[in-house]
Protein backbone atom coordinates (compact mmCIF):
# COMPACT_ATOMS: atom_id res chain seq x y z
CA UNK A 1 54.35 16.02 0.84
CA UNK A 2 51.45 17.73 2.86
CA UNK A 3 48.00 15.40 2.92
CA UNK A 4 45.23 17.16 1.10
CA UNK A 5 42.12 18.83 2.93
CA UNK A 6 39.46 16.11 4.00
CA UNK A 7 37.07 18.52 2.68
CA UNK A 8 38.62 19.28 -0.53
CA UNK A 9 38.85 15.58 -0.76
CA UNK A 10 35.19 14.44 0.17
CA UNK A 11 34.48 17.59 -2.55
CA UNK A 12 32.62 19.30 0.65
CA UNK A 13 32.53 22.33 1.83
CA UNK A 14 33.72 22.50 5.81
CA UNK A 15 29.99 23.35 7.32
CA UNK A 16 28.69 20.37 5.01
CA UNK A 17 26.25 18.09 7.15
CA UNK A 18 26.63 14.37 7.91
CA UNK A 19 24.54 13.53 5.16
CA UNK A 20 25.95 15.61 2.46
CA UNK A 21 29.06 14.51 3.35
CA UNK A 22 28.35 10.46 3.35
CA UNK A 23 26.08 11.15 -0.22
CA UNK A 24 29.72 12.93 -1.60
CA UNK A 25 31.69 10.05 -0.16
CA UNK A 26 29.22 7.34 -1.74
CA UNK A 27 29.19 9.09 -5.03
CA UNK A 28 33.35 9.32 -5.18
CA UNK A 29 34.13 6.00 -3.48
CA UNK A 30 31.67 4.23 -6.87
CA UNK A 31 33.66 6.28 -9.38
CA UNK A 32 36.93 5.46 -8.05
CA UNK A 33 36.24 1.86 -6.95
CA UNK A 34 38.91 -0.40 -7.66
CA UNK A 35 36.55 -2.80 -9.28
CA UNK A 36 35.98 -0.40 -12.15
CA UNK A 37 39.77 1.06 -12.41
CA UNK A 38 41.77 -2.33 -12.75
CA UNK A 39 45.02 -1.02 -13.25
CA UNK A 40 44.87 2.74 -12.31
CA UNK A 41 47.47 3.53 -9.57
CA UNK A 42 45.74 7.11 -9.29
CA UNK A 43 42.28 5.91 -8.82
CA UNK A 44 43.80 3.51 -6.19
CA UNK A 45 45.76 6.24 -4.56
CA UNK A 46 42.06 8.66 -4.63
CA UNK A 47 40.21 5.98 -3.33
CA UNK A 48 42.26 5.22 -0.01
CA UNK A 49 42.16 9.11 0.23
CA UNK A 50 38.69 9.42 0.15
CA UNK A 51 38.12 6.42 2.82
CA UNK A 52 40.53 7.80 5.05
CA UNK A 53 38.72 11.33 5.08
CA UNK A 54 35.45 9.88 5.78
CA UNK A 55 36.02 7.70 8.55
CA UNK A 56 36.99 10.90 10.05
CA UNK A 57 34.67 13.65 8.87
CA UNK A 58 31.48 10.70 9.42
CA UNK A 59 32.97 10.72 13.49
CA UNK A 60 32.06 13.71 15.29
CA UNK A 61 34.58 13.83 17.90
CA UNK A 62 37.34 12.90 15.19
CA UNK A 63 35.75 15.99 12.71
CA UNK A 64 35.79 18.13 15.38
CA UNK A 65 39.69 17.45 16.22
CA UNK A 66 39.88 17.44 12.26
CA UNK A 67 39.08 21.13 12.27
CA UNK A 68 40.47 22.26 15.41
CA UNK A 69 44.21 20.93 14.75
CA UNK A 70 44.22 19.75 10.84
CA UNK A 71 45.62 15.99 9.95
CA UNK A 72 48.81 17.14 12.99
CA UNK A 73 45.34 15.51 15.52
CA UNK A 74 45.93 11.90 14.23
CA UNK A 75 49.58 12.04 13.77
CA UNK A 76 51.11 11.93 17.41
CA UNK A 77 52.31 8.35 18.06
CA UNK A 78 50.88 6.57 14.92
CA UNK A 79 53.61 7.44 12.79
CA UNK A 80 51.54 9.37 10.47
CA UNK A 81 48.37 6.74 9.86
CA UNK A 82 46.18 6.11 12.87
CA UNK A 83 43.93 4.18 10.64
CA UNK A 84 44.34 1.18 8.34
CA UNK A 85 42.90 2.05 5.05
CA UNK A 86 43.40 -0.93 3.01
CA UNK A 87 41.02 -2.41 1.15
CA UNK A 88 40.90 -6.00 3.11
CA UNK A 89 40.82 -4.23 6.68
CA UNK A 90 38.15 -1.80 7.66
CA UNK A 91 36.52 -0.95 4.22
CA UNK A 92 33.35 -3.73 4.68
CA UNK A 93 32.67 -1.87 7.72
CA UNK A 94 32.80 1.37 6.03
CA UNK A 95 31.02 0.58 3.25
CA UNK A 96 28.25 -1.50 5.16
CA UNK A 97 27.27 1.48 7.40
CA UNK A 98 27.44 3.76 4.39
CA UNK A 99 24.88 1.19 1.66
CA UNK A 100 22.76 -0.25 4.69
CA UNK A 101 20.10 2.50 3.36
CA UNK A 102 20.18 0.63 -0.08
CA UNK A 103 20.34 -2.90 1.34
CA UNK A 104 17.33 -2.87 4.26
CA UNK A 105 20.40 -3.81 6.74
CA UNK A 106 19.84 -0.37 8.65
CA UNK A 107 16.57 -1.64 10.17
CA UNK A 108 17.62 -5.26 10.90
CA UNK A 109 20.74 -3.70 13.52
CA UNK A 110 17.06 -2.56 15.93
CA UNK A 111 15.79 -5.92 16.44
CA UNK A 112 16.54 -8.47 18.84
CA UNK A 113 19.45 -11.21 17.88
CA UNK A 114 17.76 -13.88 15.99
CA UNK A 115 14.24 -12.46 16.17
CA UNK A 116 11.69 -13.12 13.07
CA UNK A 117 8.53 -10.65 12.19
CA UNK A 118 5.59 -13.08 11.43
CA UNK A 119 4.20 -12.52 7.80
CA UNK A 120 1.54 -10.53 7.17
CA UNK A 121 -1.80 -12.14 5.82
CA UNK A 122 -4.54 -11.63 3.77
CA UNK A 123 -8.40 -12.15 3.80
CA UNK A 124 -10.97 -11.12 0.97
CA UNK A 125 -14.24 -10.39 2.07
CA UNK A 126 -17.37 -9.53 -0.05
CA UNK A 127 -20.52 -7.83 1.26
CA UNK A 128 -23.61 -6.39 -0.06
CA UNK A 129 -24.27 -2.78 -0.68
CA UNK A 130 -26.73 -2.25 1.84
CA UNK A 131 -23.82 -4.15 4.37
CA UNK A 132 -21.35 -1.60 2.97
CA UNK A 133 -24.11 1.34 3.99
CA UNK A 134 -24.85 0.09 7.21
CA UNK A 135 -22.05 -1.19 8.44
CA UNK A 136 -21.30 -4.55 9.97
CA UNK A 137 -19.65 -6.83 12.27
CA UNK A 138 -18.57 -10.06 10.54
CA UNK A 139 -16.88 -13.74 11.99
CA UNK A 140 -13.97 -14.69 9.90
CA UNK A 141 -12.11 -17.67 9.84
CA UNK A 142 -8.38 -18.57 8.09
CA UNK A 143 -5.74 -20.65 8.17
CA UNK A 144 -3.03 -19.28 10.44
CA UNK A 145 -0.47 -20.42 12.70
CA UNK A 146 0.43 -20.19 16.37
CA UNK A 147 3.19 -20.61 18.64
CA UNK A 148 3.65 -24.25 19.22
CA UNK A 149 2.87 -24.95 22.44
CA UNK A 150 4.98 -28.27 23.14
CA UNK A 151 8.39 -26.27 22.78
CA UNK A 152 7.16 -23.04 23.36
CA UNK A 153 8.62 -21.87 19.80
CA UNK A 154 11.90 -22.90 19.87
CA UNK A 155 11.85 -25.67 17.89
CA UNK A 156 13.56 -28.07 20.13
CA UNK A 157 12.62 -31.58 21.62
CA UNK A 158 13.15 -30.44 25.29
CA UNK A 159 11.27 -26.98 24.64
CA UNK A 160 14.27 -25.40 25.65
CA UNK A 161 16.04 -22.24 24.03
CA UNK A 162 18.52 -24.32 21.38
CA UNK A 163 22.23 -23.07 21.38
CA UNK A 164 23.50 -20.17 19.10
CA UNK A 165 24.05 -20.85 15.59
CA UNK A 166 27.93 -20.68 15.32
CA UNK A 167 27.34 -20.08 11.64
CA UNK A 168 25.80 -16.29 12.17
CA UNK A 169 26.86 -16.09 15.98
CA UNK A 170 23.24 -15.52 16.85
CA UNK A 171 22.14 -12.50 14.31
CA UNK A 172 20.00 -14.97 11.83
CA UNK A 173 21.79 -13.13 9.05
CA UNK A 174 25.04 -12.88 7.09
CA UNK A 175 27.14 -10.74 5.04
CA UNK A 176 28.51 -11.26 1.77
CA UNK A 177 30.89 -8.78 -0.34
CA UNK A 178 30.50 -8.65 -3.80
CA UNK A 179 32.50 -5.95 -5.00
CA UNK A 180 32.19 -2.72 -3.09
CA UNK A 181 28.42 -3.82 -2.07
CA UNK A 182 27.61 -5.47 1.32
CA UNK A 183 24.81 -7.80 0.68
CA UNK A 184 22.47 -9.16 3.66
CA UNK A 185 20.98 -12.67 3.70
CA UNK A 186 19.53 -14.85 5.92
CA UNK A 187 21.84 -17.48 7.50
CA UNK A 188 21.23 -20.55 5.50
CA UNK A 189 22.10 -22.13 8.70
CA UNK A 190 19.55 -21.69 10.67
CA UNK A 191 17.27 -19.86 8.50
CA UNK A 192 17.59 -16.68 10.09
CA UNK A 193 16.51 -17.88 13.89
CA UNK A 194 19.86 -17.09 15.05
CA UNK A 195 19.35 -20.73 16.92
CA UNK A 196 19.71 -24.06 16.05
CA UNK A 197 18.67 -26.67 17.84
CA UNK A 198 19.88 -30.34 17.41
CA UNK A 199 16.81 -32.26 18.17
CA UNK A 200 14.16 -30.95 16.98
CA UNK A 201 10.85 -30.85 18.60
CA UNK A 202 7.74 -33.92 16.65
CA UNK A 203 4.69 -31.57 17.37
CA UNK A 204 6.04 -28.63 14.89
CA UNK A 205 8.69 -30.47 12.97
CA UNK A 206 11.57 -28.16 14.58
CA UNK A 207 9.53 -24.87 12.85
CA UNK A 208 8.11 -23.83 16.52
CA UNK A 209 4.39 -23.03 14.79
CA UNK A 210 1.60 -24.56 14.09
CA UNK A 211 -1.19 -24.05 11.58
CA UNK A 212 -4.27 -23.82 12.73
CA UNK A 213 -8.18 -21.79 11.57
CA UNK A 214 -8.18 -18.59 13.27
CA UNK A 215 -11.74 -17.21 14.46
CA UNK A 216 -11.59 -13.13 14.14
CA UNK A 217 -14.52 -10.83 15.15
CA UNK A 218 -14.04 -7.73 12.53
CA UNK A 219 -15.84 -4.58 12.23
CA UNK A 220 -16.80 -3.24 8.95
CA UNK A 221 -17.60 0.50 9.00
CA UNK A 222 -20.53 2.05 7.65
CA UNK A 223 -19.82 3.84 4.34
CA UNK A 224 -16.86 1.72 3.24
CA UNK A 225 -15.95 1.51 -0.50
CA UNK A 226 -15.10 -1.12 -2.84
CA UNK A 227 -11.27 -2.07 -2.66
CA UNK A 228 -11.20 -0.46 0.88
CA UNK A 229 -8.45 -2.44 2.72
CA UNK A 230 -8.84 -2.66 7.14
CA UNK A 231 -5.34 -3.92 8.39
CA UNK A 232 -5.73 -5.64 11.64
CA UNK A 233 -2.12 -5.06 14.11
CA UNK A 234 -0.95 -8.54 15.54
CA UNK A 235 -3.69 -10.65 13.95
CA UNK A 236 -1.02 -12.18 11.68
CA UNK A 237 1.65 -14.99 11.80
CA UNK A 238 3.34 -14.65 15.37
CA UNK A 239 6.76 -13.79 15.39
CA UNK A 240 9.24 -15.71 16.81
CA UNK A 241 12.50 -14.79 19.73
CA UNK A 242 10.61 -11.47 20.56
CA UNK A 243 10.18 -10.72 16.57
CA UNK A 244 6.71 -8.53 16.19
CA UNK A 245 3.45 -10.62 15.08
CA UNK A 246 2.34 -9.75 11.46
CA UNK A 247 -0.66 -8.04 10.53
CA UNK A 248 -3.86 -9.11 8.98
CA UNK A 249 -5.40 -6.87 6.37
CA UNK A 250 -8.83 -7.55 4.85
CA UNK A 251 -9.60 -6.66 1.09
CA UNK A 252 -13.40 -5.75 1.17
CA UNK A 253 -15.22 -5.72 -2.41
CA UNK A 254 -18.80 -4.84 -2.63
CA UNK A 255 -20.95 -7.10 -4.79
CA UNK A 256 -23.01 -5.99 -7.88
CA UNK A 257 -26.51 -4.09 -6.70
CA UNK A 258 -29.44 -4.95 -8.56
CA UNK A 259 -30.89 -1.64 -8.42
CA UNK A 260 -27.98 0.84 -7.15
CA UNK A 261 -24.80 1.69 -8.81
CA UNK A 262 -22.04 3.26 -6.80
CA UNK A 263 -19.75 6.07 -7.16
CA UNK A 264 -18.28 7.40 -4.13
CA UNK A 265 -20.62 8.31 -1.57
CA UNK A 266 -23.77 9.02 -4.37
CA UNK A 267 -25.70 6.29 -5.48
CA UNK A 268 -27.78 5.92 -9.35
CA UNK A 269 -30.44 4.77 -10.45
CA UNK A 270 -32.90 4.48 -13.70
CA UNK A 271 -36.44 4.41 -13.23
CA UNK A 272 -38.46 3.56 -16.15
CA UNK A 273 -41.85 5.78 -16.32
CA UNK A 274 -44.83 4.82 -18.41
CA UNK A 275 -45.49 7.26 -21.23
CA UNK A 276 -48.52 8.60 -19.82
CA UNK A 277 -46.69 9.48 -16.35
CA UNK A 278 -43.83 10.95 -17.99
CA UNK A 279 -46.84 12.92 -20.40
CA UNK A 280 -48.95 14.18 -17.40
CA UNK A 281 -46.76 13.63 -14.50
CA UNK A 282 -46.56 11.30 -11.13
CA UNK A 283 -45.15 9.57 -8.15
CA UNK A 284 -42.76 6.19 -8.53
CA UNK A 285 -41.96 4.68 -5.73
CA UNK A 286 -38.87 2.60 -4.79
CA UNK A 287 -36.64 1.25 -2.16
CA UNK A 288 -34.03 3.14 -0.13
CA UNK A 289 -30.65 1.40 0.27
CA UNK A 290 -31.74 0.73 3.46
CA UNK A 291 -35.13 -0.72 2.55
CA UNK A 292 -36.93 2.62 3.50
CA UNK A 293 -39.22 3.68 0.72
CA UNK A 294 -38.84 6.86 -1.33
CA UNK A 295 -41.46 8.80 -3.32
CA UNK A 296 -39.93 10.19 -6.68
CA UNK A 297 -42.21 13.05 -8.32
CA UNK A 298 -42.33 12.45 -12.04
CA UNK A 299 -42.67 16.07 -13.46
CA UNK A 300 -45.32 16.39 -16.51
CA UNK A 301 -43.33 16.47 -19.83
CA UNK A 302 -40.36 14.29 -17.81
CA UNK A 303 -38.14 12.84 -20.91
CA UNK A 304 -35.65 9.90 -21.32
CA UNK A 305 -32.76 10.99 -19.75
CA UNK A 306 -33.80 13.64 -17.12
CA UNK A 307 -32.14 13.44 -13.69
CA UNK A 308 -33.57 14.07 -10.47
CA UNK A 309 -31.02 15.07 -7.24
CA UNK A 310 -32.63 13.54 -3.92
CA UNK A 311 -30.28 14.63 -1.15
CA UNK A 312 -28.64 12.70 1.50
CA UNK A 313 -29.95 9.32 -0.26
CA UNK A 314 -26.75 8.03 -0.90
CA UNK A 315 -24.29 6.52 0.86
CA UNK A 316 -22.66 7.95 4.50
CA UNK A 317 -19.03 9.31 4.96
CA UNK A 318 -16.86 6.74 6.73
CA UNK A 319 -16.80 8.41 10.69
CA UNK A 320 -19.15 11.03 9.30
CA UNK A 321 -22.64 11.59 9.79
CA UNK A 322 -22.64 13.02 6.38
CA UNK A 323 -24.36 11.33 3.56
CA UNK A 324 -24.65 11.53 -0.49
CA UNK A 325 -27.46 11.94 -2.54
CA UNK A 326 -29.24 9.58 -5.14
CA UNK A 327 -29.31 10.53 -8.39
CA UNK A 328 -32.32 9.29 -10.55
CA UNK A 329 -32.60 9.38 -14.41
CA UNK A 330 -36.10 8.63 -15.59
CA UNK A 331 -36.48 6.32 -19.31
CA UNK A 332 -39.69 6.85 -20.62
CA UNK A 333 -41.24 3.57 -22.12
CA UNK A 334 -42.67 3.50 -24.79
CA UNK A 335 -45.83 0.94 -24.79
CA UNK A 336 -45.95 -1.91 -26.70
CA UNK A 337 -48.62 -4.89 -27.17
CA UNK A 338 -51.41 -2.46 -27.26
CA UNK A 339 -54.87 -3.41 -27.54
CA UNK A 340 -57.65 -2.49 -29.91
CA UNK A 341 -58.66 0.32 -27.27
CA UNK A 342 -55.60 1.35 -26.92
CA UNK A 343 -54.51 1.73 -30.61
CA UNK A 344 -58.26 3.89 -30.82
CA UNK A 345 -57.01 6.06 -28.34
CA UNK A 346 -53.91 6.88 -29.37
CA UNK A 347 -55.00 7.17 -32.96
CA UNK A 348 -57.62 10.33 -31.72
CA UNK A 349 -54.43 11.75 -30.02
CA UNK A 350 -52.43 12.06 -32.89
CA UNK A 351 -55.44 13.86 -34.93
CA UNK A 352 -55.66 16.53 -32.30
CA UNK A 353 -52.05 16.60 -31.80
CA UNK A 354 -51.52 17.35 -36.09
CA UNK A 355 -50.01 21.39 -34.35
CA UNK A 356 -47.24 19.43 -33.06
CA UNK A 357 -47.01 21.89 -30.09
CA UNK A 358 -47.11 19.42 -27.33
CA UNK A 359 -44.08 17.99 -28.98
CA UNK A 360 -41.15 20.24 -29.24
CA UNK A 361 -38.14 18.92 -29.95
CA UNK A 362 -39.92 16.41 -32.76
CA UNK A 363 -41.12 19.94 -34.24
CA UNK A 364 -37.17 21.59 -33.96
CA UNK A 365 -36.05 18.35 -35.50
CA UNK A 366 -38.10 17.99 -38.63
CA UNK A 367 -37.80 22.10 -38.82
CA UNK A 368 -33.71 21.25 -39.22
CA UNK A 369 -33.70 18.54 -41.95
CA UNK A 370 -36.90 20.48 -44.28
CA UNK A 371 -34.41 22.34 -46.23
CA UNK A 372 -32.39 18.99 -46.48
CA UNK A 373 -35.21 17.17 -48.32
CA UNK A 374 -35.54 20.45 -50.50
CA UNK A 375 -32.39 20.29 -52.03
C-alpha cells in the first residue's frame, strides 16, 4: 500500500511556507491527539501520519529530498521507516519545538545555561506642575539589591562557581508532559540557577544578593504628563550567571494645582472679575506657570462663562520647543455686603437702566416667557 503525500497529509499545498505548514500540523496533530480519541485506531493511525510528514516537511534538506525523489529518499536501508514515530520516542521533541511559541520556552533556548534576568522595579514619584513644566533632575532612593560581594553571586561559602545541578543538568529549568503540551518550569532544585552549591555562603544566605538603598540621579523632562512612565535600562535587580539586570521604571503623577488645571499640553483657568470690570472692562493680572506674570484684558460687557485663548501659555511639548496655550474663563461676581453708598448707587442705576438695553439677554429672556404668563 503506497504512503500518502506529506502534503496531502499536512492538508498543504507543496509551495506552503514553514509556517503554514507547522500552523496545519499544530491544528491536525490537537484534533487527532490520542488524548481526545481513546479508542480510535484511525485517529491513531492519522496521527503517526501526520508526525511523520512534519518532521520531514519542517527539515529543509529532508523537504527538499521529499520533493525531489518522493517517500523512495528515506527508504534505502531503513527498511521503509527512517524515523521512529511512536508516541514515547521523538514526539516531546516534536511537539516542544512546535508549542514553545505558546509556552515562552522559545526565548529561554537564547540565554546562557542557568542564567537569571533580575526583576524589574518600580518607583512612584510625584512633582508639582510647575516641576512637570520645567523640567527637573531629582535624587531617588529604594530598596534594591546587589551582587553579593563575599561570593561574588554564586551563593557558595568559598565564592566559588558551585557544581551543576544534576537535577536540570545546568539549564535552571525542566520539562513536564501533560498530555500533548510541553510545559516549562523552573527546576525546583535549584530554583532555576542551573547551580547548586552545597555550602552556602553566611553574608547572602546562599541567594548571592544583597538588599541594599540605591541612590539614582533621574531626569524628568520638561512637559511630562501625569501617568507618564521613564524606564531606566539596568537600574534594576542584577541578574545573575550572565542573566541581563532588570529595569527600573518610574511612575510620575503630577499633584493637584491650585490655580491650573491640566489637559494635555493647554492649561485652564477661572478668573473671577468684579461686576464693574466685567461692566466697563479691565486688566487682571495673574501668575504664569512659571511664576512670570500675565496681563488678561477683561473686555467691557465680559459675562460668566466667556473664554479668552492666550497662546503658548500652556505647557511645552516633551523634546519640543512648542508650547500650549492657557485658556481663561472669566465668572463675573456678583457683590455682596454692600454698603449704604453702595446700595444708593446701584439703586440710581437701575432707574436709568428701566430701557433694559444695556442688558440683553435679561430683555430676550423675559420677551420668551411674556406670552407664558398671558395664558
Amino acid at each position: 500500500m503506497s504512503k500518502q503525500d506529506y502534503y496531502e497529509t499536512l492538508e498543504v499545498s507543496k509551495g506552503a511556507s514553514t509556517e503554514e505548514i507547522k500552523r496545519s500540523y499544530r491544528r491536525l496533530a490537537m484534533k487527532y491527539h490520542p488524548d481526545h480519541n481513546q479508542g480510535n485506531e484511525e485517529a491513531e493511525i492519522k496521527f503517526k501520519a501526520i508526525n511523520e510528514a512534519y518532521e520531514i516537511l519542517k527539515d529543509e534538506q529532508k523537504r527538499a529530498a521529499y520533493d525531489r525523489y518522493g517517500h523512495a529518499a528515506f527508504e534505502q536501508g531503513n527498511n521503509g521507516n527512517p524515523f521512529d514515530f511512536g508516541f514515547a520516542g521523538g514526539l516531546g521533541d516534536i511537539f516542544s519545538e512546535v508549542f514553545s511559541d505558546f509556552m515562552g520556552g522559545g526565548r529561554q533556548s537564547t540565554k546562557a545555561s542557568g542564567s537569571i534576568d533580575g526583576e524589574n522595579l518600580r518607583y512612584d514619584l510625584e512633582i508639582s506642575l510647575e516641576e512637570a513644566y520645567s523640567g527637573m533632575e531629582k535624587e531617588i532612593s529604594f530598596p534594591s539589591e546587589k551582587i553579593c560581594d563575599k561570593c561574588n553571586g554564586f551563593g557558595t561559602k568559598d565564592g566559588k562557581k558551585p557544581p551543576i545541578c544534576s537535577t536540570c543538568q545546568g539549564s535552571g529549568r525542566i520539562h513536564r508532559q501533560h498530555g500533548f503540551m510541553i510545559m516549562e518550569t523552573v527546576c525546583p532544585e535549584c530554583g532555576g540557577y542551573g547551580y547548586k552549591a552545597k555550602d552556602i555562603c553566611s553574608e547572602c544566605n546562599g541567594k548571592g544578593k544583597k538588599s541594599f538603598t540605591k541612590e539614582l540621579k533621574i531626569k524628568i523632562p520638561a512637559g511630562v504628563e501625569d501617568g507618564t512612565r521613564i524606564r531606566l535600562t539596568g537600574e534594576g535587580i542584577p541578574g545573575i550567571n550572565g542573566g541581563v539586570n532588570g529595569d527600573l521604571y518610574v511612575f510620575i503623577s503630577i499633584k493637584e494645582h491650585k490655580l491650573y488645571n491640566r489637559e494635555g499640553k493647554d492649561l485652564f483657568v477661572q478668573i473671577p472679575v468684579s461686576m464693574v470690570c466685567a461692566a466697563l472692562g479691565g486688566v487682571v493680572e495673574i501668575p504664569g506657570i512659571d511664576g512670570h506674570k500675565i496681563e488678561v484684558k477683561v473686555d467691557a460687557g465680559t459675562q460668566t462663562g466667556t473664554k479668552l485663548k492666550i497662546k503658548g501659555e500652556g505647557m511645552p511639548k516633551i523634546r519640543s520647543i512648542d508650547k500650549g496655550d492657557l485658556w481663561v474663563e472669566f465668572k463675573v461676581e456678583t457683590p455682596v455686603n454692600l454698603n449704604a453708598k453702595q446700595k444708593e448707587l446701584l439703586e440710581e442705576f437701575r432707574s436709568v437702566s428701566e430701557d433694559d438695553s444695556c442688558q440683553p439677554a435679561e430683555k430676550t429672556f423675559f420677551e420668551k416667557i411674556k406670552d407664558l404668563f398671558a395664558a
